[in-house]
Protein backbone atom coordinates (compact mmCIF):
# COMPACT_ATOMS: atom_id res chain seq x y z
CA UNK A 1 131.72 121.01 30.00
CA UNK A 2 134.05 120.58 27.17
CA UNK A 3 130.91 119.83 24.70
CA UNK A 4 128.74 122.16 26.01
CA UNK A 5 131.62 124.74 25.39
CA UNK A 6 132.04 123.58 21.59
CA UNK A 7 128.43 123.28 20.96
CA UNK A 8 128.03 127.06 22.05
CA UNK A 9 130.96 127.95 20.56
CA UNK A 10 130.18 126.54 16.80
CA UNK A 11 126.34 127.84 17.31
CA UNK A 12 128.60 131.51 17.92
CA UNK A 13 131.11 131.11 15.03
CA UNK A 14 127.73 130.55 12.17
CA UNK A 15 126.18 133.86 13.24
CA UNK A 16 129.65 135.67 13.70
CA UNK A 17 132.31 135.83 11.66
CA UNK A 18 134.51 137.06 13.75
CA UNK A 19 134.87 134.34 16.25
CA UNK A 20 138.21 132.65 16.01
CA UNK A 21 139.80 129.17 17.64
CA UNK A 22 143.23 128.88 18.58
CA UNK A 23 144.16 125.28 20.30
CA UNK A 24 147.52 124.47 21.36
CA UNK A 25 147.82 121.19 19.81
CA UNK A 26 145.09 119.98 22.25
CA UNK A 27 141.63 119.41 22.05
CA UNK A 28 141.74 116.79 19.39
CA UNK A 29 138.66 114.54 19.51
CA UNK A 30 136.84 117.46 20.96
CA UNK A 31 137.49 120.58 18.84
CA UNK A 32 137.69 119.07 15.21
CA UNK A 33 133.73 119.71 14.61
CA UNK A 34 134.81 123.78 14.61
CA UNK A 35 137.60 122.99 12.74
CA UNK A 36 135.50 121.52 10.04
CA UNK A 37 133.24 124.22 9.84
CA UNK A 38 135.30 126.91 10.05
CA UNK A 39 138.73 126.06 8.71
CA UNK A 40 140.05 129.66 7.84
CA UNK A 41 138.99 130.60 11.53
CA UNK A 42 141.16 127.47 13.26
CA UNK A 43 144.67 127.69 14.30
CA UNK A 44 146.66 125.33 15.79
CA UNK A 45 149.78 127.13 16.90
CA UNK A 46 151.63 123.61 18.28
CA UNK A 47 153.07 123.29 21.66
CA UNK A 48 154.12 127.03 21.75
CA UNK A 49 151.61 128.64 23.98
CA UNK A 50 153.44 131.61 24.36
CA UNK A 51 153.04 132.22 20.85
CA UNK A 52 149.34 131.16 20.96
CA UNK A 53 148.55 133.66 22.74
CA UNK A 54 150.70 136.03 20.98
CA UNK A 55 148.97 134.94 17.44
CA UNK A 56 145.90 135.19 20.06
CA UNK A 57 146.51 139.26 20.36
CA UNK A 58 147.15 139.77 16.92
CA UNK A 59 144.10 138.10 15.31
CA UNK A 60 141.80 140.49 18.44
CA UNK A 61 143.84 143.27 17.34
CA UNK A 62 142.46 143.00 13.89
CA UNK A 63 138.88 142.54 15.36
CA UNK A 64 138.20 139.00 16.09
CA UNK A 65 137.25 137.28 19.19
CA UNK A 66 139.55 134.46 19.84
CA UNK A 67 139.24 131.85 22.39
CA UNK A 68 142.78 130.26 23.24
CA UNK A 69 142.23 126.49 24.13
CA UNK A 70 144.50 124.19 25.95
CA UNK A 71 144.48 122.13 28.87
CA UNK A 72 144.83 123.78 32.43
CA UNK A 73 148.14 125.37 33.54
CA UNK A 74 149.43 125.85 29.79
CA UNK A 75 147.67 128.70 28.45
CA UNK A 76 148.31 130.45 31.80
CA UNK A 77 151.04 129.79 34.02
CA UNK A 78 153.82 129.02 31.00
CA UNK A 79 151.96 132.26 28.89
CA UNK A 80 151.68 134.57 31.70
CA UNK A 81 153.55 137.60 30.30
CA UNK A 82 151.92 137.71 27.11
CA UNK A 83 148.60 137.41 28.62
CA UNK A 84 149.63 140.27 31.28
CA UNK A 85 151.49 142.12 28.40
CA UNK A 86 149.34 141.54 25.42
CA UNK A 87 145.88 140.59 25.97
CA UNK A 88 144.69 142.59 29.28
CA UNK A 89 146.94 145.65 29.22
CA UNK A 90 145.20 146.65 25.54
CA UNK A 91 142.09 145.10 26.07
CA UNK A 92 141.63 142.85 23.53
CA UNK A 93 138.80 140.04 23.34
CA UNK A 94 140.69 137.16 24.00
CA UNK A 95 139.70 134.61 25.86
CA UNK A 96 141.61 132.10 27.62
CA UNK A 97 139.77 128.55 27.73
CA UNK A 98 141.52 126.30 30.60
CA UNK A 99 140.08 122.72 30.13
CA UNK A 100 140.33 120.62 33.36
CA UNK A 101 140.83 123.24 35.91
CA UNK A 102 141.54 122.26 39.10
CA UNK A 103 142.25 118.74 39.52
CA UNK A 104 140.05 117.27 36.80
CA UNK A 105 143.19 116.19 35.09
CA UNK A 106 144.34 114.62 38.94
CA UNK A 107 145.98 111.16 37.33
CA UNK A 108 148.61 113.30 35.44
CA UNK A 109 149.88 114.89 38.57
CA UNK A 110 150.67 118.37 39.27
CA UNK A 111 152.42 119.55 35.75
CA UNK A 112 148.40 119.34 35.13
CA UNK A 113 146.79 120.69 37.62
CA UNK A 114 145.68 124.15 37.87
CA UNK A 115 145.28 125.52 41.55
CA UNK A 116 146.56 128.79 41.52
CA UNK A 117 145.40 129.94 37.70
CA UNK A 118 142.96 132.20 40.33
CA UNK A 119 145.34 133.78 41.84
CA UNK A 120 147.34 134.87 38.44
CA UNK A 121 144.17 135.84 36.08
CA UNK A 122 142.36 137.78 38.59
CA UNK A 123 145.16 139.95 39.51
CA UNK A 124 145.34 141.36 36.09
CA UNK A 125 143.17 144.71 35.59
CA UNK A 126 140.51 144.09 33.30
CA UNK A 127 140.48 140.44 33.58
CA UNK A 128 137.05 138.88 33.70
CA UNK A 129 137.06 135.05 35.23
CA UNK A 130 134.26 133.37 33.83
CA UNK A 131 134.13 129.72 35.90
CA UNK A 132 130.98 128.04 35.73
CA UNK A 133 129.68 125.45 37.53
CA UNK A 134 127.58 122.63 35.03
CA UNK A 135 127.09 122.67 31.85
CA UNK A 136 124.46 124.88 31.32
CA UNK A 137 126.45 127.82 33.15
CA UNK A 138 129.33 126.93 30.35
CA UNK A 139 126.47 128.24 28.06
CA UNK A 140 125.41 131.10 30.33
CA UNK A 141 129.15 132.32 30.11
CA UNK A 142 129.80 131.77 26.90
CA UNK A 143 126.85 133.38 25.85
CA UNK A 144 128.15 136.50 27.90
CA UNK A 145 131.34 136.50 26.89
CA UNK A 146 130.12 136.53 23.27
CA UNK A 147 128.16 139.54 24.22
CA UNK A 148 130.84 141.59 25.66
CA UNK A 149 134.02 140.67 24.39
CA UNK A 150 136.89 141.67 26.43
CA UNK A 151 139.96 140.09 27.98
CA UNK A 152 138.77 136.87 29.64
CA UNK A 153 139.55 133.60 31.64
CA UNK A 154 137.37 130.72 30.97
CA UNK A 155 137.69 127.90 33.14
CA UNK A 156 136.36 124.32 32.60
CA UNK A 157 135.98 120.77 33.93
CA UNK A 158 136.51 118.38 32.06
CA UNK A 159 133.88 115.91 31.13
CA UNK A 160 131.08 114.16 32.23
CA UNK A 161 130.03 116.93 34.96
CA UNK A 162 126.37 116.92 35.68
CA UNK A 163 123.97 119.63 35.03
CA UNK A 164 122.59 120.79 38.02
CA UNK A 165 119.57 123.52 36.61
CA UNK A 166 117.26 122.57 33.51
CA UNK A 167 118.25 125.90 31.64
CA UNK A 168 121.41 128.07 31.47
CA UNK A 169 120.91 131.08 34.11
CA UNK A 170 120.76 134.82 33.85
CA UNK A 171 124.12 135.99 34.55
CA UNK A 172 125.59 139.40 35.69
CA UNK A 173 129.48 139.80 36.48
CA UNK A 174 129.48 139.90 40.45
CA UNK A 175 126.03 138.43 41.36
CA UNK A 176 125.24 135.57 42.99
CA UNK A 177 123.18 132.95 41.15
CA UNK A 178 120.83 131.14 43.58
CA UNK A 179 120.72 126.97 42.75
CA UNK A 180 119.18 126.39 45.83
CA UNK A 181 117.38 128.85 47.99
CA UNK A 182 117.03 127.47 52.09
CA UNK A 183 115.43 128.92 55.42
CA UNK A 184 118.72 129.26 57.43
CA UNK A 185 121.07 132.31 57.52
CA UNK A 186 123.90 130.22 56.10
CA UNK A 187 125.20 130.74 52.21
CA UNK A 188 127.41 128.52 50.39
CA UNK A 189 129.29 130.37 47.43
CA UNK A 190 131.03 128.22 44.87
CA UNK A 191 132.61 129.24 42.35
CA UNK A 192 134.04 126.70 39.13
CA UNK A 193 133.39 123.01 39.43
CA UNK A 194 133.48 122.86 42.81
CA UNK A 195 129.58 123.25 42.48
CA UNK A 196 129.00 119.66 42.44
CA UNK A 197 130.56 118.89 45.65
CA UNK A 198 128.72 122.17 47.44
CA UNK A 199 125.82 120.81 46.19
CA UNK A 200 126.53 117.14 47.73
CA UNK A 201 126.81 118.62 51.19
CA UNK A 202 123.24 120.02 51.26
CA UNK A 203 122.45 116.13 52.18
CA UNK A 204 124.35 116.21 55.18
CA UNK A 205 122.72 117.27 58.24
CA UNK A 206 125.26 120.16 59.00
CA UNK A 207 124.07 121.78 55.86
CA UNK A 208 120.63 121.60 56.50
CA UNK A 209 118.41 125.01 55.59
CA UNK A 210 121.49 126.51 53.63
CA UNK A 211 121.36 128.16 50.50
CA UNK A 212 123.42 127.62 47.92
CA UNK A 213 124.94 130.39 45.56
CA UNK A 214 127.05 129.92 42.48
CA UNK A 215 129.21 132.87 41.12
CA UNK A 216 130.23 132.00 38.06
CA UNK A 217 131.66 135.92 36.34
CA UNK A 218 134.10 137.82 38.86
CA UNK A 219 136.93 139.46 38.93
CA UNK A 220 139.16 142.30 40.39
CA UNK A 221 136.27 144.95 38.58
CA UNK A 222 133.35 143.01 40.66
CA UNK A 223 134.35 143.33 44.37
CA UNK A 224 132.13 146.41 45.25
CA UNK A 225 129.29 144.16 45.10
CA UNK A 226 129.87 141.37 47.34
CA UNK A 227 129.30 143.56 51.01
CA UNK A 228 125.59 143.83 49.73
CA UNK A 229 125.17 140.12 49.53
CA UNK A 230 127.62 138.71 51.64
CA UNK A 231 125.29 140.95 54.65
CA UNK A 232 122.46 139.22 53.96
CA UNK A 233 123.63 136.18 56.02
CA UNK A 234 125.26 135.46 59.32
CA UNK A 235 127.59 133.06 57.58
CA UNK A 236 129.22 132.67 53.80
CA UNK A 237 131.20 129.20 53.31
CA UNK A 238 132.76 129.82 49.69
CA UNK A 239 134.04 126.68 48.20
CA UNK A 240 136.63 126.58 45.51
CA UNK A 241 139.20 123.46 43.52
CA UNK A 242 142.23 126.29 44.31
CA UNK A 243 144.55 126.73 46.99
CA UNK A 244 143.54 129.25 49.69
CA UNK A 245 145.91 131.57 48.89
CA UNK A 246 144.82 133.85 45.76
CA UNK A 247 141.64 132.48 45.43
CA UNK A 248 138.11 133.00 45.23
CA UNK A 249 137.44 132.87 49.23
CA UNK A 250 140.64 135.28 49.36
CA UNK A 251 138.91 137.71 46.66
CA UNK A 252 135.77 137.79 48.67
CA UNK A 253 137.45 138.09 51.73
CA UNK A 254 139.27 141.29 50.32
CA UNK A 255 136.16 142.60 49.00
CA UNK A 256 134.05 142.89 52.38
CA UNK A 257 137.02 143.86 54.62
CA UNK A 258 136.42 147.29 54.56
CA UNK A 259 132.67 147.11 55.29
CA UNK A 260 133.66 144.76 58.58
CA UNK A 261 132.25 141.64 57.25
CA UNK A 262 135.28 139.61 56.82
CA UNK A 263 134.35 137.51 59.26
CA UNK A 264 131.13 136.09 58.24
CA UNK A 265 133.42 134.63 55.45
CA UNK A 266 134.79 130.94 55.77
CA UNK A 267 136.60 129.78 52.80
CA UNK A 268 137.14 126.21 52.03
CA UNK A 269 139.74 125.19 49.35
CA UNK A 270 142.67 123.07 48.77
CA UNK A 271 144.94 122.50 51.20
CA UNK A 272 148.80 123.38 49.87
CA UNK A 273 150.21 119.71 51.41
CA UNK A 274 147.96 118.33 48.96
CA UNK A 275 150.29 119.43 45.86
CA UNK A 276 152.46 116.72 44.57
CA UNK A 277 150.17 113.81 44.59
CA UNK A 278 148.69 111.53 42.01
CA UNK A 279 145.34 109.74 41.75
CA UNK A 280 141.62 110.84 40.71
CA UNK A 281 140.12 113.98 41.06
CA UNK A 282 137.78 112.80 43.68
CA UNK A 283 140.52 111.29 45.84
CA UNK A 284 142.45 114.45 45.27
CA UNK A 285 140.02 116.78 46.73
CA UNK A 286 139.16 114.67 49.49
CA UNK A 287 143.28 114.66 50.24
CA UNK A 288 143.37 118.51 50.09
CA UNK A 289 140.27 118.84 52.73
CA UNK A 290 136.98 119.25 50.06
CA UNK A 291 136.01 115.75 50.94
């Protein structure tokens, strides 16, 4: 996901200017192609990501559209207040890049793991969480994001993830993306990299004639159109990396409430007494219940 975010990114920064990089003294091995390329538009503002993301405001202030890199919890949890303060109150094209969200980065334990970034991003107004599931829905939502530059989360694995569609889809903020369309009444919604496990259940025989949905752009400004599609089927299993609590089966749940459809909704997603442990991702998530 990381490359596939570069590559899109450098192919964005030759036809506009006005695409910026800030990294927080991470990303080497990965992000010194841009740097090359485009020295004048690549900051590295050190282990200070408060003041990344403050340098972040100022340069979209002035017109640019910067994309804040570091690796999961840093540019959110420890710059929360600027991004709340900063970046989403005036609307300004920022957008945070979270490398290894989740538990991609599960061997350096939970300083590095990112499983409530969820609940923080999407409860700030004009937030758009951009979370894509393979590599060619990093290019789908970069190539939105490009298009409508506003304040932003985006949300990667780390490496190595497989692509799961030939092409990048057609996205719209809010609507589900079919990957694989069954015959049964029964929806799986993922949302992030938890795609690639969804898509490992469809072999089991309790998943059998399920479709599977991704939803990859969503946020506090696309609930009103999840009653539509969440009535289309008798059941919706979302499946998120995140704790319960805040998260993506929590947003949906919220958004259908009020049209009585909460309880088609079953949300799977970390369990909390998984925090605090140490090993691979895959281990990880089959500790906190997404085995």
């Amino acid at each position: 996901m990381r490359t596939a975010f570069l590559d899109g990114l450098l192919a964005a920064a030759r036809e506009n200017p006005r695409v910026v990089l800030v990294v927080g003294d991470l990303g080497f091995s990965v992000v010194e192609p841009f740097r090359d390329a485009f020295p004048e538009r690549f900051f590295n503002a050190g282990v200070a990501e408060q003041n990344m993301m403050g340098l972040a405001a100022g340069l979209a202030s002035e017109g640019f559209h910067v994309f804040a890199y570091s690796i999961a919890n840093f540019p959110t949890f420890r710059c929360a207040e600027q991004i709340r303060n900063d970046v989403a109150y005036h609307r300004l094209p920022v957008t945070v890049v979270a490398v290894g969200g989740g538990l991609a980065y599960g061997s350096l334990g939970y300083s590095h793991h990112a499983v409530q970034d969820y609940a923080l991003l999407r409860a700030f107004p004009h937030m758009l969480l951009a979370a894509p599931g393979d590599p060619p829905e990093v290019a789908a939502c970069l190539a939105h994001l490009l298009a409508h530059p506003q304040p932003s989360y985006l949300r990667l694995g780390k490496a190595g993830e497989p692509a799961l569609r030939p092409v990048p889809p057609s996205l719209t903020p809010g609507r589900w993306v079919p990957l694989v369309e069954g015959e049964g009444r029964v929806a799986i919604v993922t949302t992030g990299t938890a795609l690639g496990l969804a898509h490992g259940w469809l072999a089991r025989p309790a998943w059998q004639g399920a479709s599977l949905f991704t939803l990859p752009l969503w946020g506090m400004g696309q609930k009103s159109l999840q009653a539509e599609q969440v009535a289309r089927f008798e059941r919706v299993v979302t499946v998120e990396d995140h704790l319960l609590d805040g998260g993506f089966g929590s947003w949906l749940l919220e958004a259908v409430a009020a049209e009585g459809l909460a309880g088609r909704i079953m949300p799977r997603a970390l369990a909390a007494d998984s925090l605090g442990h140490v090993g691979s991702q895959a281990v990880l998530e089959a500790l906190g219940g997404l085995g």
